[in-house]
N, C-alpha and C. Protein backbone atom coordinates (compact mmCIF):
# COMPACT_ATOMS: atom_id res chain seq x y z
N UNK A 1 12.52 -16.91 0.50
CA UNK A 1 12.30 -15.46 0.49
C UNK A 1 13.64 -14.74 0.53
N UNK A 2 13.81 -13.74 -0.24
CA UNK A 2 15.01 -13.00 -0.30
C UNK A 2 14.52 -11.30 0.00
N UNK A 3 15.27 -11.02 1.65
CA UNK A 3 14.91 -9.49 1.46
C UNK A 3 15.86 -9.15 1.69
N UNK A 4 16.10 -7.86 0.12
CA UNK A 4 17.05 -6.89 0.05
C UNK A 4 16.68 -5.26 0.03
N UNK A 5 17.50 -5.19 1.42
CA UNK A 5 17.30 -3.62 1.74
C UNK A 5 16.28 -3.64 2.01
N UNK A 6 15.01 -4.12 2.57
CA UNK A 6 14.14 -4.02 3.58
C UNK A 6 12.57 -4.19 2.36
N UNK A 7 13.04 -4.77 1.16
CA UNK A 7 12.16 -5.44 0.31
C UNK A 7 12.21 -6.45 -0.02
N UNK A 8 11.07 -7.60 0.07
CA UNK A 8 10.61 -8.92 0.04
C UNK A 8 10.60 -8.99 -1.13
N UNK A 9 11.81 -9.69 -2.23
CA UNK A 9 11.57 -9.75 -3.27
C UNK A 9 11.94 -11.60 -3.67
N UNK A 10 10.95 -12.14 -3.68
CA UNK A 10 11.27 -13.79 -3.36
C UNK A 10 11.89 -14.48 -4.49
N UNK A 11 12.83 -15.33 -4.40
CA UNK A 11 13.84 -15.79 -5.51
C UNK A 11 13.36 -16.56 -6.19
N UNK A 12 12.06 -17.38 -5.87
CA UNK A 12 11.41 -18.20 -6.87
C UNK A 12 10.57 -17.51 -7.79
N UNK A 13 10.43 -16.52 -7.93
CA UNK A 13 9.64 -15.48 -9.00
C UNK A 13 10.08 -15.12 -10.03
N UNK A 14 9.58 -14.80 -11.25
CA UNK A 14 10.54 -14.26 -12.57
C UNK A 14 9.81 -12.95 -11.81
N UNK A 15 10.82 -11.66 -12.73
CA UNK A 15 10.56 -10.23 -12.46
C UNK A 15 10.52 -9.60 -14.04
N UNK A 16 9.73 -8.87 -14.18
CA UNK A 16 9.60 -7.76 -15.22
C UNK A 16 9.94 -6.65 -14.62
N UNK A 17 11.14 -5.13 -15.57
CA UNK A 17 11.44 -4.39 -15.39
C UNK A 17 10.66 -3.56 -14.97
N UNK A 18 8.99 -3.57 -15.43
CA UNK A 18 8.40 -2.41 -14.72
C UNK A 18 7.60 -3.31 -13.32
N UNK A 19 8.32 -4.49 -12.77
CA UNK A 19 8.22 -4.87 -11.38
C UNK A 19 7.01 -5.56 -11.47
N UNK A 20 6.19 -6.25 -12.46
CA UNK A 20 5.16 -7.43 -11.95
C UNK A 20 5.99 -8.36 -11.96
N UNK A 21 5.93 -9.25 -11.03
CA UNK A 21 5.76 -10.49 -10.80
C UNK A 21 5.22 -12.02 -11.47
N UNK A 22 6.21 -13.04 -11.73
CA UNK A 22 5.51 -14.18 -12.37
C UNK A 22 5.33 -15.24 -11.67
N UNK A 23 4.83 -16.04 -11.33
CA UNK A 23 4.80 -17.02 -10.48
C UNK A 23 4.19 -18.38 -11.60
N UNK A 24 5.21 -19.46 -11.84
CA UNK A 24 4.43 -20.49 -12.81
C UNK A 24 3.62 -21.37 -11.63
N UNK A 25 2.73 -21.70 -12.35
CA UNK A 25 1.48 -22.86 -11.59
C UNK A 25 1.07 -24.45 -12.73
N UNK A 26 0.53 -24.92 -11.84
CA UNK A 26 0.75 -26.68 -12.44
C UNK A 26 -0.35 -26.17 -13.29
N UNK A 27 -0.40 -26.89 -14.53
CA UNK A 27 -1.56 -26.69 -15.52
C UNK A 27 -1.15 -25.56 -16.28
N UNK A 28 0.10 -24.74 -16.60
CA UNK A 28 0.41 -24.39 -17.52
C UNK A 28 0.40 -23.16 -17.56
N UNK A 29 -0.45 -22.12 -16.41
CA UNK A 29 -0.93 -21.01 -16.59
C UNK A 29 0.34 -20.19 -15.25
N UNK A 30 0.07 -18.89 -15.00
CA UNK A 30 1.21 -17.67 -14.64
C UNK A 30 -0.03 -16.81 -13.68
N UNK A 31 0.64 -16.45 -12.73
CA UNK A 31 -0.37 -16.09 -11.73
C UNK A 31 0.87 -15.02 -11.79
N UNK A 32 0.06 -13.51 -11.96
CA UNK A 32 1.05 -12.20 -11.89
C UNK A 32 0.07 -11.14 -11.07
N UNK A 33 1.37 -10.14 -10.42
CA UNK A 33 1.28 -9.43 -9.47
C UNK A 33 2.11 -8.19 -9.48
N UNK A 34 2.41 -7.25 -8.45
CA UNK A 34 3.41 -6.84 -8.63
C UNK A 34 4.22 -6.37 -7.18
N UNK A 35 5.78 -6.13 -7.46
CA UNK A 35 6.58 -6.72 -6.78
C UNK A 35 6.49 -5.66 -4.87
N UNK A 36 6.72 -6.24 -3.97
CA UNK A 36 6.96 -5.58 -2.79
C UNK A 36 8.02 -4.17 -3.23
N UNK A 37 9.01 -3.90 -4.03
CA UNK A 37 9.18 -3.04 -4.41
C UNK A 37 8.83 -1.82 -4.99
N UNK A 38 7.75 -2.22 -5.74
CA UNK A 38 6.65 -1.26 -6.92
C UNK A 38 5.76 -0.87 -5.61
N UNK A 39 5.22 -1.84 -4.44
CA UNK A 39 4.05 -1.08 -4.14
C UNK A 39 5.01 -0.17 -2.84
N UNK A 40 5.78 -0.31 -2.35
CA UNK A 40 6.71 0.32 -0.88
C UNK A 40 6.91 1.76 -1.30
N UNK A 41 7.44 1.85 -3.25
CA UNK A 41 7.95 2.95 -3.75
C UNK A 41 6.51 3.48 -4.44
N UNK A 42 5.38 3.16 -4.44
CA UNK A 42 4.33 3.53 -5.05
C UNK A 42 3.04 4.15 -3.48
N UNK A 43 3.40 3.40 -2.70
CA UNK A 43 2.64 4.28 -1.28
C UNK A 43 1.49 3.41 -1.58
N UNK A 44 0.21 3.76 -0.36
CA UNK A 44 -1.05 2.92 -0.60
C UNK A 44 -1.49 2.70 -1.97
N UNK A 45 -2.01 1.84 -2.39
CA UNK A 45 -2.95 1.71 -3.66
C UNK A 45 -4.67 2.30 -3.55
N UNK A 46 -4.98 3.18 -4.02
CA UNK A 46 -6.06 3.62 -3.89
C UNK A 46 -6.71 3.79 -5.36
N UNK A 47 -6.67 2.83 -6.44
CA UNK A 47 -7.45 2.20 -7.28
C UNK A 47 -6.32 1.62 -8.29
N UNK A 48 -7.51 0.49 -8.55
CA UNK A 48 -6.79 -0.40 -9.73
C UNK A 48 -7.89 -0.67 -10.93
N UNK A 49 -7.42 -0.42 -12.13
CA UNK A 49 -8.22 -0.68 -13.37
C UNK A 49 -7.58 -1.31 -13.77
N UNK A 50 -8.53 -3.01 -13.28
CA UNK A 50 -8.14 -4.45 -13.72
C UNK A 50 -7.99 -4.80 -15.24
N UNK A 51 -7.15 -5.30 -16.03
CA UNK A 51 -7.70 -5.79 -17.11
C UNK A 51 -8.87 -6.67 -17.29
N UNK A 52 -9.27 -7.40 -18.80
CA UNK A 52 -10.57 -7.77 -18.45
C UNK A 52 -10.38 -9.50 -18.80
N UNK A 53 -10.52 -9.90 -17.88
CA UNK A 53 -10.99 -12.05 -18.44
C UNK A 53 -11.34 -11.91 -19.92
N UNK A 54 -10.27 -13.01 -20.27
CA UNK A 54 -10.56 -13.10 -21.78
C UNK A 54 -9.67 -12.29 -22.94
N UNK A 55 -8.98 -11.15 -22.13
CA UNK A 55 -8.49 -10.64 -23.35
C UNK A 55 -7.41 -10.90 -23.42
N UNK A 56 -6.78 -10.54 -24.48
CA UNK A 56 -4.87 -10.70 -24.27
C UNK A 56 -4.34 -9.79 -23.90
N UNK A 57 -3.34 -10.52 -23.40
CA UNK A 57 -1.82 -9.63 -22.99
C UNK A 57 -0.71 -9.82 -23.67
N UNK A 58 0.23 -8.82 -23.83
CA UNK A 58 1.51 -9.46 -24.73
C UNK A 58 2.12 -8.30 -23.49
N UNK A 59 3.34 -9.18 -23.31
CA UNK A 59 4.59 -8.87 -22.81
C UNK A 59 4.98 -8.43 -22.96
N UNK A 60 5.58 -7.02 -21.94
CA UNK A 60 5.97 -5.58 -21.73
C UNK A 60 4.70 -4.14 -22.34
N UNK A 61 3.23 -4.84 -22.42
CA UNK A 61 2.53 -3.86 -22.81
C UNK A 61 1.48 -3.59 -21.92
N UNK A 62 0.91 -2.20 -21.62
CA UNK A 62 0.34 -2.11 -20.39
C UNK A 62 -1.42 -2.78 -20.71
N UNK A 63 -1.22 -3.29 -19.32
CA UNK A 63 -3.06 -4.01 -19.47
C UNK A 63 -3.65 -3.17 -18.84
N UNK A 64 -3.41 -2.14 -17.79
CA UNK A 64 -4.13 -1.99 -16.55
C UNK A 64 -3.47 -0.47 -15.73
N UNK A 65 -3.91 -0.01 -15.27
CA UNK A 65 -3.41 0.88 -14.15
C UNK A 65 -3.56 0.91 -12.56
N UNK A 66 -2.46 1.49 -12.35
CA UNK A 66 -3.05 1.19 -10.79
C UNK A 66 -2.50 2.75 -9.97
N UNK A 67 -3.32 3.27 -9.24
CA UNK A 67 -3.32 4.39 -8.54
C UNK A 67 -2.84 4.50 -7.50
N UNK A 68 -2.26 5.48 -6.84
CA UNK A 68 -1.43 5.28 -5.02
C UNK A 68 -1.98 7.05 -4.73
N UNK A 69 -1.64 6.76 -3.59
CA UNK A 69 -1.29 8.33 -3.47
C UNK A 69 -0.66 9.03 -3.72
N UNK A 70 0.97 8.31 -4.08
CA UNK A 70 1.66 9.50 -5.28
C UNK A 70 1.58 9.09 -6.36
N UNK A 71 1.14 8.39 -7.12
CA UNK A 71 1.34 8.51 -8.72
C UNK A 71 0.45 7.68 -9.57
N UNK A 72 -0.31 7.77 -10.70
CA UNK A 72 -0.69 6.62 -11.48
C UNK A 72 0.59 6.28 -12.09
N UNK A 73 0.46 4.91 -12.22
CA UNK A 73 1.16 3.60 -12.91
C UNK A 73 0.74 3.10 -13.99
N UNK A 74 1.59 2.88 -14.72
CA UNK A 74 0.93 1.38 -15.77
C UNK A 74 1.10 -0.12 -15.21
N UNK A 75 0.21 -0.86 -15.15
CA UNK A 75 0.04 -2.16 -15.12
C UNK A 75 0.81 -3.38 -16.58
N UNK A 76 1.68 -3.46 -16.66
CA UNK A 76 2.50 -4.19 -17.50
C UNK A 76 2.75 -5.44 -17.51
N UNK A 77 2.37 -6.37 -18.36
CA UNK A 77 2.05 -7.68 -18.68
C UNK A 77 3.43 -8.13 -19.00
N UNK A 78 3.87 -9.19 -17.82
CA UNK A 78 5.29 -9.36 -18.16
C UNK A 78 5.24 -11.08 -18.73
N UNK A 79 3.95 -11.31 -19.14
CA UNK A 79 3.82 -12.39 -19.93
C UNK A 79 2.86 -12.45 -21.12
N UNK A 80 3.06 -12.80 -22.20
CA UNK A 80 1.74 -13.07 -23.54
C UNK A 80 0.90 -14.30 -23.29
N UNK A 81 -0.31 -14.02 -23.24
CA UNK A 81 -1.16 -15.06 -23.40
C UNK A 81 -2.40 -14.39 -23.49
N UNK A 82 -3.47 -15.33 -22.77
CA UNK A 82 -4.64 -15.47 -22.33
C UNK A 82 -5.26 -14.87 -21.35
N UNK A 83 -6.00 -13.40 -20.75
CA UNK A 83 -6.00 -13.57 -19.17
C UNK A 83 -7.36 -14.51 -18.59
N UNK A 84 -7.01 -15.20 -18.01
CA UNK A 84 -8.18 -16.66 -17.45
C UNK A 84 -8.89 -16.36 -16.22
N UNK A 85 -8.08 -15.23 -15.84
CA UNK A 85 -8.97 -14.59 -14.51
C UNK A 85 -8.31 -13.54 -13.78
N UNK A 86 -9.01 -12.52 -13.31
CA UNK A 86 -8.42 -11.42 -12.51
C UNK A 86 -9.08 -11.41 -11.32
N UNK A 87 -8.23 -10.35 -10.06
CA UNK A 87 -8.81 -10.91 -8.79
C UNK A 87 -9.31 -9.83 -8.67
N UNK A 88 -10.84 -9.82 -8.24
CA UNK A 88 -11.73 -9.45 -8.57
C UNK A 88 -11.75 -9.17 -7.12
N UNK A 89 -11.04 -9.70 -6.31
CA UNK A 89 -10.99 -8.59 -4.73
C UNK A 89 -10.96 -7.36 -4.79
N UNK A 90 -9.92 -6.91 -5.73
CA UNK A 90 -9.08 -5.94 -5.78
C UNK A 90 -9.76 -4.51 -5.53
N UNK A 91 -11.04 -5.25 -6.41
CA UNK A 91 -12.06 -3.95 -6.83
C UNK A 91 -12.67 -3.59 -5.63
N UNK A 92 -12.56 -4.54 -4.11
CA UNK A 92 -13.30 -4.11 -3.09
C UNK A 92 -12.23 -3.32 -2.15
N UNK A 93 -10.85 -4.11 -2.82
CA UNK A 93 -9.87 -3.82 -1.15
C UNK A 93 -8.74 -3.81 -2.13
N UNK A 94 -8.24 -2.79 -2.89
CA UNK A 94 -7.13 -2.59 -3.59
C UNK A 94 -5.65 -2.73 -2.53
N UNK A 95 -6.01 -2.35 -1.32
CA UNK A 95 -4.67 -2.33 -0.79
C UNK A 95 -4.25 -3.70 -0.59
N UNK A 96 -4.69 -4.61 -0.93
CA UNK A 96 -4.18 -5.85 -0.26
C UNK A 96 -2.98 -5.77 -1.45
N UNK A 97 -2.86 -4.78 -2.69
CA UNK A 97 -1.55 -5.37 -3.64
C UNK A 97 -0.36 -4.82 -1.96
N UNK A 98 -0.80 -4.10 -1.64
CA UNK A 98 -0.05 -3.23 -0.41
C UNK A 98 0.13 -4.21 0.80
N UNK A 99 -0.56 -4.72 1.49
CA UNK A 99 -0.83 -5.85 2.63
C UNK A 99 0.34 -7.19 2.55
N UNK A 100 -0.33 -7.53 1.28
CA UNK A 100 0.23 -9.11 0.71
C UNK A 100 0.58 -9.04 -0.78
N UNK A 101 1.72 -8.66 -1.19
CA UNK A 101 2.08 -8.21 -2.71
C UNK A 101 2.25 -9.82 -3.55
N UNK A 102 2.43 -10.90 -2.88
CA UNK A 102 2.81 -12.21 -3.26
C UNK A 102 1.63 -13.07 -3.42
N UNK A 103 0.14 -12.63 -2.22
CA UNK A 103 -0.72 -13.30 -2.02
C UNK A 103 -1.69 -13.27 -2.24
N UNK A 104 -2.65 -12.94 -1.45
CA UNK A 104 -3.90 -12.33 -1.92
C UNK A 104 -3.87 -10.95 -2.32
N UNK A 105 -2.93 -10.10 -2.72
CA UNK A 105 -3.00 -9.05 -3.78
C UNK A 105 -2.37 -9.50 -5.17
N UNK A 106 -2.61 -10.59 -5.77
CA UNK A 106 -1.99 -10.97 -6.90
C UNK A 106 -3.12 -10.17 -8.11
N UNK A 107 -2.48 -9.83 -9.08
CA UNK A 107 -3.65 -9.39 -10.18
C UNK A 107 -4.37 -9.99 -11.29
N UNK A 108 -3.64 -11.10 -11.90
CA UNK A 108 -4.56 -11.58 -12.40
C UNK A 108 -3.48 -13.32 -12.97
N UNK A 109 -4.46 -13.90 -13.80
CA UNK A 109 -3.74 -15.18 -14.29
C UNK A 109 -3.78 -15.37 -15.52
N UNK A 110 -2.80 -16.08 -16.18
CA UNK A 110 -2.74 -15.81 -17.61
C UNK A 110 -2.13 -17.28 -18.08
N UNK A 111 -2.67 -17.71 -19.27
CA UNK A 111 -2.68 -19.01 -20.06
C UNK A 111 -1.67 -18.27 -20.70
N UNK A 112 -0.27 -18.18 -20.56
CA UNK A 112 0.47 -18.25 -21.37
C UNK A 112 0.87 -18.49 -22.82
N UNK A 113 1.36 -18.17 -23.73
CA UNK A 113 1.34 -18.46 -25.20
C UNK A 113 2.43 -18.96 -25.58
N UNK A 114 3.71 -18.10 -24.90
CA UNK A 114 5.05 -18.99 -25.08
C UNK A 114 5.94 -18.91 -23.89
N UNK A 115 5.39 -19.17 -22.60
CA UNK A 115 5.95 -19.21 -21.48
C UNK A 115 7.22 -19.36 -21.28
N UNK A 116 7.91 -20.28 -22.20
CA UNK A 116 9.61 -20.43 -21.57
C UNK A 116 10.51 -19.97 -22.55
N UNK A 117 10.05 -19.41 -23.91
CA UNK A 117 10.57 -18.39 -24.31
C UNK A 117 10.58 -17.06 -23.40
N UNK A 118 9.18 -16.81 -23.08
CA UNK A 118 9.18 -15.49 -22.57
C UNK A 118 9.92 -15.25 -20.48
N UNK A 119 9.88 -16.70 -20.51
CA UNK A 119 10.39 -16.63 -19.14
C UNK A 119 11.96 -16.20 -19.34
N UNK A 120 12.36 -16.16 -20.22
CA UNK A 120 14.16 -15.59 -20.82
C UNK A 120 14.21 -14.56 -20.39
N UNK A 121 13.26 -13.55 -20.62
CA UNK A 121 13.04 -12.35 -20.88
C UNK A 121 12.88 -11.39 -19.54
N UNK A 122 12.75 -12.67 -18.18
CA UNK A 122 12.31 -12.07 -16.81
C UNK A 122 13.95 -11.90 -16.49
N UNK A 123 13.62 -11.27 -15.23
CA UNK A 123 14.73 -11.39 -14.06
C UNK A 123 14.22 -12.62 -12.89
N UNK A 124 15.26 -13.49 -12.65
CA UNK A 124 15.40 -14.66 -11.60
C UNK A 124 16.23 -14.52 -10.96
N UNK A 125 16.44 -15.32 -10.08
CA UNK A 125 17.59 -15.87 -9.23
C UNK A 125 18.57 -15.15 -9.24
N UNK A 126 19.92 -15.06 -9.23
CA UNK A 126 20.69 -14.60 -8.79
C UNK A 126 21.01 -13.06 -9.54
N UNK A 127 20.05 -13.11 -10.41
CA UNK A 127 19.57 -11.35 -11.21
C UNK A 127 18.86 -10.42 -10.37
N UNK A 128 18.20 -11.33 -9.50
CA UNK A 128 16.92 -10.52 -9.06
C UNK A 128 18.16 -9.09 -7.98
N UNK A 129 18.61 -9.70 -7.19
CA UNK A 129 19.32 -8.73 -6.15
C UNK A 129 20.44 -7.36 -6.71
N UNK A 130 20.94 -7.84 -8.00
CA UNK A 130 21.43 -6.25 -8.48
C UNK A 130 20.89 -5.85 -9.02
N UNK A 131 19.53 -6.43 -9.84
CA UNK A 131 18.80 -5.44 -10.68
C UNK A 131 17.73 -4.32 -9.49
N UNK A 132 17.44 -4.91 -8.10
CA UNK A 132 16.63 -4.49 -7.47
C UNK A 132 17.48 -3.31 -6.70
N UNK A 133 18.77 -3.85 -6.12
CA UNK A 133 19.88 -3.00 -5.74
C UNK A 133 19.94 -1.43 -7.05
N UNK A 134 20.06 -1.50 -7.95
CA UNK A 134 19.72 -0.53 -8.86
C UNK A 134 18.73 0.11 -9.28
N UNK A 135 17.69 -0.71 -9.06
CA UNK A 135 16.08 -0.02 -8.87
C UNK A 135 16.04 1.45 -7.54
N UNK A 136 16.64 0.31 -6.68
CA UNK A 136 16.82 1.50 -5.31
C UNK A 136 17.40 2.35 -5.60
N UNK A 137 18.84 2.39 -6.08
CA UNK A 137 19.66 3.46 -6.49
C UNK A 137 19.18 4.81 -7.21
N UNK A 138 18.53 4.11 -8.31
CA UNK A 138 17.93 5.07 -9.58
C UNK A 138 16.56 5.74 -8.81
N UNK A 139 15.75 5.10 -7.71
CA UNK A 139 14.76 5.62 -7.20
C UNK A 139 15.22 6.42 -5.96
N UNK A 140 16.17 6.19 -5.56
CA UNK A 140 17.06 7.48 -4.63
C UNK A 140 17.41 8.85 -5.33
N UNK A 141 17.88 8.40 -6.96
CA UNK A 141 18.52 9.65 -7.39
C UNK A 141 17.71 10.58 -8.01
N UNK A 142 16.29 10.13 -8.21
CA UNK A 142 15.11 10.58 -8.76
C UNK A 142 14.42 11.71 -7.83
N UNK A 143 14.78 11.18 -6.35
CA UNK A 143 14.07 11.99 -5.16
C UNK A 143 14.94 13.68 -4.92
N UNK A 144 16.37 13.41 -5.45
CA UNK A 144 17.12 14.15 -4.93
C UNK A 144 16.76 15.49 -6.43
């Protein structure tokens, strides 16, 4: 786990610019979410319009929205594939993306199409801490 500036942003994760989360899993498929950053700077979640099982996603295009008390969002697919399942909690207890952003608030899973091409395309490891360091920055200068 890596927390910078008082956000849990964990180093084994790829990152997409608009902040979901990738997590690879055995059997080929991507369990995505989005990041302790997106929901801290987004306030409670008070609805999410899941994408739907079965359809596609392509990478960097929005599947989904998700609501807070300050702002609607787009939901952004930071992988192409398949989606094989969405968590279907969400629809009872949206805040858990808020609770547990890594865990049981994950949003959905996806059969990948070209996974390690498109894993190029994330932020990792030793990217993750200045791109997030600049997330903060740019979301400081936005307030002012």
């Amino acid at each position: 786990m890596a927390m910078i500036e008082g956000y849990d942003m964990p180093d084994d994760l790829y990152y997409h610019q608009e902040h979901a989360w990738v997590k690879t899993e055995p059997g080929g498929t991507a369990r995505i979410g989005m990041s302790d950053f997106y929901q801290k700077s987004a306030g409670d979640t008070t609805y999410i319009d899941l994408p739907l099982e079965g359809d596609a996603a392509s990478q960097g295009e929005t599947c989904g929205k998700i609501q807070s008390a300050k702002w609607v969002g787009k939901f952004v697919s930071p992988l192409s594939g398949e989606i094989i399942k969405v968590n279907e909690e969400l629809e009872q207890d949206c805040t858990l993306i808020n609770k547990d952003p890594y865990g049981r608030g994950w949003i959905m899973i996806v059969k990948p199409s070209s996974l390690d091409e498109e894993l190029k395309a994330l932020i990792h490891g030793l990217d993750v801490e200045p791109w997030i360091r600049k997330e903060i920055e740019r979301t400081e200068k936005a307030k002012k």
